[in-house]
Protein backbone atom coordinates (compact mmCIF):
# COMPACT_ATOMS: atom_id res chain seq x y z
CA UNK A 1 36.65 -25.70 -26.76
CA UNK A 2 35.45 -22.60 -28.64
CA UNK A 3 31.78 -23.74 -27.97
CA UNK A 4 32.20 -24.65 -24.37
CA UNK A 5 34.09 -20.51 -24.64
CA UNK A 6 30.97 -19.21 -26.31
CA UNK A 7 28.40 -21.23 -23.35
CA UNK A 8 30.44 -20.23 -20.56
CA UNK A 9 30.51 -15.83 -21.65
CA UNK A 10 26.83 -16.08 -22.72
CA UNK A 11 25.75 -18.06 -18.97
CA UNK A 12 28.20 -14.86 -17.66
CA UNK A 13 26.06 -12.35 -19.51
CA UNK A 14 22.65 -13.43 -18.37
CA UNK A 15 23.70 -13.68 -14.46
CA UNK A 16 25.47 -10.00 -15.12
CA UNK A 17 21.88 -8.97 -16.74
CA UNK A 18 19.57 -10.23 -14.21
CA UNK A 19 21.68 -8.59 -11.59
CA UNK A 20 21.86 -5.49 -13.04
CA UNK A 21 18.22 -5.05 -13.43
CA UNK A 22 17.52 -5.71 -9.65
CA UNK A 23 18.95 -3.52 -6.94
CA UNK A 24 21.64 -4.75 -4.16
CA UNK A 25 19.50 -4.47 -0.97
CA UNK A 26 22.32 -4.01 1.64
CA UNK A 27 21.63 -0.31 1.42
CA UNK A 28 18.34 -0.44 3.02
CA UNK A 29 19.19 -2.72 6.49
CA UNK A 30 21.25 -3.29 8.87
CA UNK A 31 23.67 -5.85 10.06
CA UNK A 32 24.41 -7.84 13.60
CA UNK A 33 26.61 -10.53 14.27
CA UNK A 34 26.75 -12.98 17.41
CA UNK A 35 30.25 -11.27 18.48
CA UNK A 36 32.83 -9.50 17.72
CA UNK A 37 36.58 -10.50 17.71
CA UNK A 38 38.64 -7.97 20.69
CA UNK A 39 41.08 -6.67 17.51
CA UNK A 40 37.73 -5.91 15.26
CA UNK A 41 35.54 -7.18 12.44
CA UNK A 42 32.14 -5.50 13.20
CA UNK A 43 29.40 -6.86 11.35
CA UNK A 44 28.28 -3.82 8.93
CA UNK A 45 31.69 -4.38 7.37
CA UNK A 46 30.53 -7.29 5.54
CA UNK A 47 27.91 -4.69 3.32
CA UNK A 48 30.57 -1.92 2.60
CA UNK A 49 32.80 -2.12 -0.51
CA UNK A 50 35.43 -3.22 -1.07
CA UNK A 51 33.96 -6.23 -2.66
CA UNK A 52 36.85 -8.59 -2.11
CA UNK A 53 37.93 -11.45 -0.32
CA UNK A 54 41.17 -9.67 1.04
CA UNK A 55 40.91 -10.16 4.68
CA UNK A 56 41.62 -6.82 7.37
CA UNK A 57 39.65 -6.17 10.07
CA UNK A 58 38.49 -3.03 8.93
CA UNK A 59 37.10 -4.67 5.96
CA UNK A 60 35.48 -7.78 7.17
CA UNK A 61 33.49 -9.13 9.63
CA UNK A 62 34.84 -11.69 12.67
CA UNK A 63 32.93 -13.24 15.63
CA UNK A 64 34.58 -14.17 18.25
CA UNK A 65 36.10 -17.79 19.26
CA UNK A 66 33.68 -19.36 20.96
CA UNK A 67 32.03 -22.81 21.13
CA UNK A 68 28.46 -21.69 20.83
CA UNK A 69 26.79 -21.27 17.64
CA UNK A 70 27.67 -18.43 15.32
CA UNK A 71 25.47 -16.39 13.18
CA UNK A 72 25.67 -13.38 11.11
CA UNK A 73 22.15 -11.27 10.53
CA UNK A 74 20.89 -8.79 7.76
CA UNK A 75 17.37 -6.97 8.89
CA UNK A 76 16.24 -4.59 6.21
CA UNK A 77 14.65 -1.54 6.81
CA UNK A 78 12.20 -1.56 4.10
CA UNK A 79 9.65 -4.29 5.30
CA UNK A 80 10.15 -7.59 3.39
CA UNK A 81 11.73 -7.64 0.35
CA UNK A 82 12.16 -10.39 -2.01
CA UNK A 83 15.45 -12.17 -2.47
CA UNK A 84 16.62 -13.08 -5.69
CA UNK A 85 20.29 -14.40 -4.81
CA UNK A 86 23.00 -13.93 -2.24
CA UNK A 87 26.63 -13.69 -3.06
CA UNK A 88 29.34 -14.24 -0.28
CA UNK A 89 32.64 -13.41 -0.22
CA UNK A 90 34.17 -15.35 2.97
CA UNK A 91 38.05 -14.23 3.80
CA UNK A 92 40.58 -15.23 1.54
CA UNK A 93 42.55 -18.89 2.31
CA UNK A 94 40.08 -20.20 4.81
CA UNK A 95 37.04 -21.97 3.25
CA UNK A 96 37.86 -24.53 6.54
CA UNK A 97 36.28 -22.13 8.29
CA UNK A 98 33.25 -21.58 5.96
CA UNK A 99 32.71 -25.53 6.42
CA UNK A 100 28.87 -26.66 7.16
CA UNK A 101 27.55 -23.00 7.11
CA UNK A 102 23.51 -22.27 6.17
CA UNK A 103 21.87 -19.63 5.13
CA UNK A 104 18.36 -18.54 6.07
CA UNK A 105 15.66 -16.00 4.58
CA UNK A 106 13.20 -15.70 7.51
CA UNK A 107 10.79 -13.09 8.90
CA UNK A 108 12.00 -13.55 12.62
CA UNK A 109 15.38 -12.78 14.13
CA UNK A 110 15.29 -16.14 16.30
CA UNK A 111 18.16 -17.97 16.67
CA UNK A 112 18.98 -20.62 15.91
CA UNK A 113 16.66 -19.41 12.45
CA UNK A 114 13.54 -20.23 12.11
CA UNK A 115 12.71 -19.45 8.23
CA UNK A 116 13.75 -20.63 4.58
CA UNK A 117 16.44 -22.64 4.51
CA UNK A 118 18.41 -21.33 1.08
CA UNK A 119 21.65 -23.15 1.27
CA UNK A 120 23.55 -25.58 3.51
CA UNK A 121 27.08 -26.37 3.26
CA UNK A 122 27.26 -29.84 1.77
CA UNK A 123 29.75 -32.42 3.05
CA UNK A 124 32.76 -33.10 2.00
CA UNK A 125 34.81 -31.07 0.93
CA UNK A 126 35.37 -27.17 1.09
CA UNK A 127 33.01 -24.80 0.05
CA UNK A 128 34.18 -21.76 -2.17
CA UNK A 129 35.37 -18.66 -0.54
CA UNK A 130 32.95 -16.83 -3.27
CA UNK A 131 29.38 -18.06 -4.30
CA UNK A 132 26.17 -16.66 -5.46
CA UNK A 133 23.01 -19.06 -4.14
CA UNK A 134 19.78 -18.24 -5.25
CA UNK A 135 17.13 -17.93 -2.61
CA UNK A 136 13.87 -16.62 -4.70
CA UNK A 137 12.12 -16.09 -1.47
CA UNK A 138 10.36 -13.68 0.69
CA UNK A 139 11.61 -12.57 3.99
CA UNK A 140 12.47 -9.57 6.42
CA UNK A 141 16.01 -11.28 7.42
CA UNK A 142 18.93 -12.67 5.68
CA UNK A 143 21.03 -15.21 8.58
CA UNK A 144 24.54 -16.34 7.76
CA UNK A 145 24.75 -19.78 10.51
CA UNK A 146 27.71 -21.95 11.90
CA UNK A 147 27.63 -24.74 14.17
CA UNK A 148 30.60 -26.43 13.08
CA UNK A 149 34.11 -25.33 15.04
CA UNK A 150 37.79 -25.73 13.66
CA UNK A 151 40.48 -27.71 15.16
CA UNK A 152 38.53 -27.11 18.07
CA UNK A 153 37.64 -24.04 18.29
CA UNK A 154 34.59 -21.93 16.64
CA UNK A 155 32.71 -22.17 15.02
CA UNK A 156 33.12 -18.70 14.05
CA UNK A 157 32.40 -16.07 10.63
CA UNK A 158 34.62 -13.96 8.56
CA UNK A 159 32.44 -12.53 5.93
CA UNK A 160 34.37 -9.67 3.77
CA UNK A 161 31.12 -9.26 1.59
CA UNK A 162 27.62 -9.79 1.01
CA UNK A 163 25.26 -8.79 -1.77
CA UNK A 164 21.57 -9.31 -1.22
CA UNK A 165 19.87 -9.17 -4.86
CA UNK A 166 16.20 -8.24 -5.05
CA UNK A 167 13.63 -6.32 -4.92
CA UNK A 168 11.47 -4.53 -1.97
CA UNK A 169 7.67 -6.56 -1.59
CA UNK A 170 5.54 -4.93 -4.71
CA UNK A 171 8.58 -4.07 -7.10
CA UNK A 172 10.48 -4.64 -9.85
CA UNK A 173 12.59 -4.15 -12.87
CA UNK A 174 15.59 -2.35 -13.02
CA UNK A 175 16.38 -0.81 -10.07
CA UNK A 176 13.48 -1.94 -9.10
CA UNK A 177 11.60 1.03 -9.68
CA UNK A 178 8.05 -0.58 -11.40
CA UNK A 179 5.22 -1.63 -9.55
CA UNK A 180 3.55 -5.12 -9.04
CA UNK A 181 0.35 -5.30 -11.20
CA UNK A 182 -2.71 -4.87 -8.85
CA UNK A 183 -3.95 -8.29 -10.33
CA UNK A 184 -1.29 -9.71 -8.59
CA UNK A 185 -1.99 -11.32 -5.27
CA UNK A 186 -1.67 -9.33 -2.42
CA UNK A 187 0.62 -7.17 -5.44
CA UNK A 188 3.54 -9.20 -5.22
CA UNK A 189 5.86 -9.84 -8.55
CA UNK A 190 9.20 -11.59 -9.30
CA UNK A 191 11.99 -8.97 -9.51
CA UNK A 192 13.17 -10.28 -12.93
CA UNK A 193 9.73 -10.36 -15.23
CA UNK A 194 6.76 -8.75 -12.78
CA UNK A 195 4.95 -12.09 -13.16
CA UNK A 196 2.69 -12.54 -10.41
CA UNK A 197 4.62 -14.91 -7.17
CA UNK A 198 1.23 -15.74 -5.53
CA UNK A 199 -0.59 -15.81 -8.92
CA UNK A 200 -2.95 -13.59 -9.65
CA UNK A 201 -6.68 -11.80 -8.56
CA UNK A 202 -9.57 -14.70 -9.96
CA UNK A 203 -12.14 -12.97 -8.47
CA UNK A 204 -14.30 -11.64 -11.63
CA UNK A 205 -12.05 -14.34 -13.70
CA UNK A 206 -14.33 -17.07 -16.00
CA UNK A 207 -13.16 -20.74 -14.47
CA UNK A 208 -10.76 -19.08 -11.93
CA UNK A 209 -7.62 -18.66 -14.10
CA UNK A 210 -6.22 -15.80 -15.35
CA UNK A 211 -2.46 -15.34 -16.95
CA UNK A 212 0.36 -14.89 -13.84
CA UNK A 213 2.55 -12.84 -16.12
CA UNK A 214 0.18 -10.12 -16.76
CA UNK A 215 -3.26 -10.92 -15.03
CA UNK A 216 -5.19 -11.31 -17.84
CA UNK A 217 -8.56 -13.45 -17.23
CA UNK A 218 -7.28 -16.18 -19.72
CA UNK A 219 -10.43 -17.71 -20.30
CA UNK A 220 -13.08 -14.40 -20.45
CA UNK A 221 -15.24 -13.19 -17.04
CA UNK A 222 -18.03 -13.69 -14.83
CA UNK A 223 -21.56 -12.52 -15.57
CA UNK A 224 -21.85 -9.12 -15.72
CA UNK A 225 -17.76 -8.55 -16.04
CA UNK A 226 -15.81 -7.59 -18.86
CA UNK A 227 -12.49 -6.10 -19.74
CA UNK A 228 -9.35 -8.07 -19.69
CA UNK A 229 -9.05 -7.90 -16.11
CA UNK A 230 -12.70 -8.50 -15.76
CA UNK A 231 -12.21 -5.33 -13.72
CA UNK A 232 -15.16 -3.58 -15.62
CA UNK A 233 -19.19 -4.58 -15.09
CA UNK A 234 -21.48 -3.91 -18.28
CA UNK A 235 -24.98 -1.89 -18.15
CA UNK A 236 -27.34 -2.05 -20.88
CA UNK A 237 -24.17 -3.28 -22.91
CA UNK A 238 -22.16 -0.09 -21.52
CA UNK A 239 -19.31 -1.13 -20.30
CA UNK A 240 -17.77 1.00 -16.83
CA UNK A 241 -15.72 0.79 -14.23
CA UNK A 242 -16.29 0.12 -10.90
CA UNK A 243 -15.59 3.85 -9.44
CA UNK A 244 -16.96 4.86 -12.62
CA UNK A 245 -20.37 3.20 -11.82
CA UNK A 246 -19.85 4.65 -8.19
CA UNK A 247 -19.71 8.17 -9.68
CA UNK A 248 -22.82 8.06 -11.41
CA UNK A 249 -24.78 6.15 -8.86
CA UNK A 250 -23.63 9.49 -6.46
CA UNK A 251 -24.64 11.77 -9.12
CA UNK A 252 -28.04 10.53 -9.35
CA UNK A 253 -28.64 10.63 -5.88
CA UNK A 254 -27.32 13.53 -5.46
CA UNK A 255 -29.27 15.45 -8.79
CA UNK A 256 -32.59 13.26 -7.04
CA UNK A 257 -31.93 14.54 -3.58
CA UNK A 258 -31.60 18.34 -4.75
CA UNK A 259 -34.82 18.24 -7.36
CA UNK A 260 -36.83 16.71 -3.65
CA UNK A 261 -35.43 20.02 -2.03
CA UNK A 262 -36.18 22.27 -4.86
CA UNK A 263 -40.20 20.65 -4.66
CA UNK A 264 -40.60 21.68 -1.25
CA UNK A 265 -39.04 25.35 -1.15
CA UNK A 266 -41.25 25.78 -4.24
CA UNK A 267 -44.18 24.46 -2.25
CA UNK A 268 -43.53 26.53 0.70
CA UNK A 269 -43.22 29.42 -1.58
CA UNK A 270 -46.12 28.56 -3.41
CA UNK A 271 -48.19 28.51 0.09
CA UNK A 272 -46.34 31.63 1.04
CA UNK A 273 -47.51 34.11 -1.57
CA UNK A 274 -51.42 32.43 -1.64
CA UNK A 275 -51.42 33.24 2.33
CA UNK A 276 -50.03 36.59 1.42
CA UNK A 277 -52.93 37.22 -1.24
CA UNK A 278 -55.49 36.20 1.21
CA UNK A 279 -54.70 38.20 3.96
CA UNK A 280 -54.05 41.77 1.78
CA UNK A 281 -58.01 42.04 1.18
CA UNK A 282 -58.78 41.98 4.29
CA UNK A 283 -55.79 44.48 5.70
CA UNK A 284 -57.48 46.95 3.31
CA UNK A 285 -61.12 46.61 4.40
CA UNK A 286 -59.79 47.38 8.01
CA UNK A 287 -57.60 50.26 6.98
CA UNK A 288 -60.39 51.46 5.04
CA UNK A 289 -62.68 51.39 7.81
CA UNK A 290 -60.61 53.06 10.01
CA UNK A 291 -60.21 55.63 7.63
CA UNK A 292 -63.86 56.48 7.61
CA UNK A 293 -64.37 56.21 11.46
CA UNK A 294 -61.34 58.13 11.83
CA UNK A 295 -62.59 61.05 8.94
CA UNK A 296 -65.73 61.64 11.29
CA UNK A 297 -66.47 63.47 14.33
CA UNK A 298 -67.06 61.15 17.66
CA UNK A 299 -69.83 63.55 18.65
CA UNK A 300 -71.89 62.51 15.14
CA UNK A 301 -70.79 58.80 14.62
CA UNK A 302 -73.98 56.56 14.91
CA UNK A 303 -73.61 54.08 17.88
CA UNK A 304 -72.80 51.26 15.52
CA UNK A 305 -70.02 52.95 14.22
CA UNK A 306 -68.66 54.14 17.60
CA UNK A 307 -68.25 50.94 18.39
CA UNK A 308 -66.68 49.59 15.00
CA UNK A 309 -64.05 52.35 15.28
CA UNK A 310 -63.05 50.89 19.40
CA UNK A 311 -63.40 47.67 17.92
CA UNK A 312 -60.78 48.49 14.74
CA UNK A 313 -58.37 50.51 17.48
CA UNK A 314 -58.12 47.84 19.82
CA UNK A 315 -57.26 45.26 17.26
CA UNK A 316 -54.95 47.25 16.29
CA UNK A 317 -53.08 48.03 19.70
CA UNK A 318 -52.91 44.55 20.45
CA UNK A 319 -51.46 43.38 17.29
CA UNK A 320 -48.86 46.29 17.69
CA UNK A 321 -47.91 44.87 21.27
CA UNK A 322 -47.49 40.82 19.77
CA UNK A 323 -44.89 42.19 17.36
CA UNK A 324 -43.06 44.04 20.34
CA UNK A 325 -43.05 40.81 22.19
């Protein structure tokens, strides 16, 4: 008896842990139902405390009597999220009603659901009025569904409270506040341990495999890869990252690109200052021409040097009238 004591508190410890350490995901959603009863029972009452199974129709939630299939839907507002477990508390003295009921994690509202089937009601017997059914799945909806009426009438749902436990997609920990390795596929980890759901990346992996709980490449990497996520590529035995390697590659293009533009501003300077030498020898033979022409009197120049002085003044003038064009 003691032993079958000690099982039973330790099994209550570890479900208490591995809730605690992953976040109750009503918060971040809302809920619909397929009606409402004309005294009350809206459906967002089955996400707000208390957490009981002490029926009012403030408290709970209550479609209406009809014979059409009933159904009871969580959307969260965070994308997709994935579902550890599910606890229900149905209304107090009627797990009749409860009979035959599934639940769904899907990524479409359609009804009648269209998704993961986590649970049906098996037959016979009653179901319990409280139960926690783990889902471990993926999805953007949580559906509560009834086909099955009582005494004739129904079927119809009288959920006091639900508790969605998970994580959102790429989470997880307690309160779900680390992130999914990026050598997980499409970065997607179990809420309990961050192991990898969809395994992990292989792509630079030796053989394809690599660990799922921490996406190490279990059995070394590809040619040319190293590191333990075979996330690194080695150059002359150097080994770099990825965007490291991008760096450099940009820095030596870019250090290349500016010495090119350097050459040919010092070329065209270079060509610059040999025109400028060339041309200042003969400025200075003109000016000192003119400067002799101009020294002497018209009336005793010599023909030939009547006619170099016109021939100094005019090249002059017309120079003076291209720069004033």
């Amino acid at each position: 008896m003691n032993v079958l004591l000690h099982v039973y508190f330790v099994l209550k410890m570890i479900v208490v842990h591995i809730h605690d350490i992953q976040d109750n995901l009503t918060p971040f959603g809302t809920a619909t139902q397929s009606s409402t009863y004309y005294k009350g029972g809206i459906s967002q009452n089955a996400i707000k405390p208390p957490v009981s199974n002490e029926f009012s129709y403030g408290n709970c939630s209550h479609t209406n009597y009809t014979r059409t299939p009933a159904w009871w839907m969580f959307q969260f507002s965070i994308g997709i999220a994935y579902i550890t477990d599910i606890t229900i508390y149905y209304r107090e003295s009627w797990s009749k009603r409860m009979d035959g009921f599934k639940l769904y994690v899907t990524n479409t509202s359609a009804i009648p659901p269209d998704g993961y089937l986590c649970y049906e009601d098996p037959d016979p017997g009653l179901p319990n009025i409280t139960q926690t059914i783990p889902c471990n799945k993926l999805g953007r909806y949580v559906i509560y569904y009834d086909t099955t009426g009582e005494n004739g009438k129904g079927p119809f749902i009288e959920l006091c409270y639900v508790a969605i436990i998970g994580c959102r997609k790429g989470f997880w920990g307690r309160n779900c506040e680390k992130v999914c390795s990026e050598y997980c596929t499409e970065r997607h980890c179990y809420p309990g341990n961050g192991s990898c759901i969809f395994g992990c990346n292989t792509d630079s992996c030796l053989n394809n495999n690599c660990n799922k709980y921490t996406g190490i490449c279990t059995d070394g990497c590809k040619e040319r890869r190293t590191g333990d996520f075979c996330n690194k590529f080695s150059i002359n035995t150097a080994e770099t990252d990825d965007d490291e390697v991008t760096t450099r590659i940009g820095i030596f293009i870019g250090i290349f690109m500016g010495g090119v533009l350097l050459g040919i501003l010092m070329t065209v300077f270079v060509c610059f200052v040999i025109r400028r030498k060339r041309q200042l020898p003969q400025k200075q033979s003109k000016d000192n021409a003119l400067k002799k022409t101009q020294s002497q009197d018209p009336h005793t120049m010599t023909m030939l040097e009547w006619k170099m002085y016109l021939l100094i003044r005019i090249s002059d003038e017309t120079g003076a009238n291209d720069m004033t064009r």
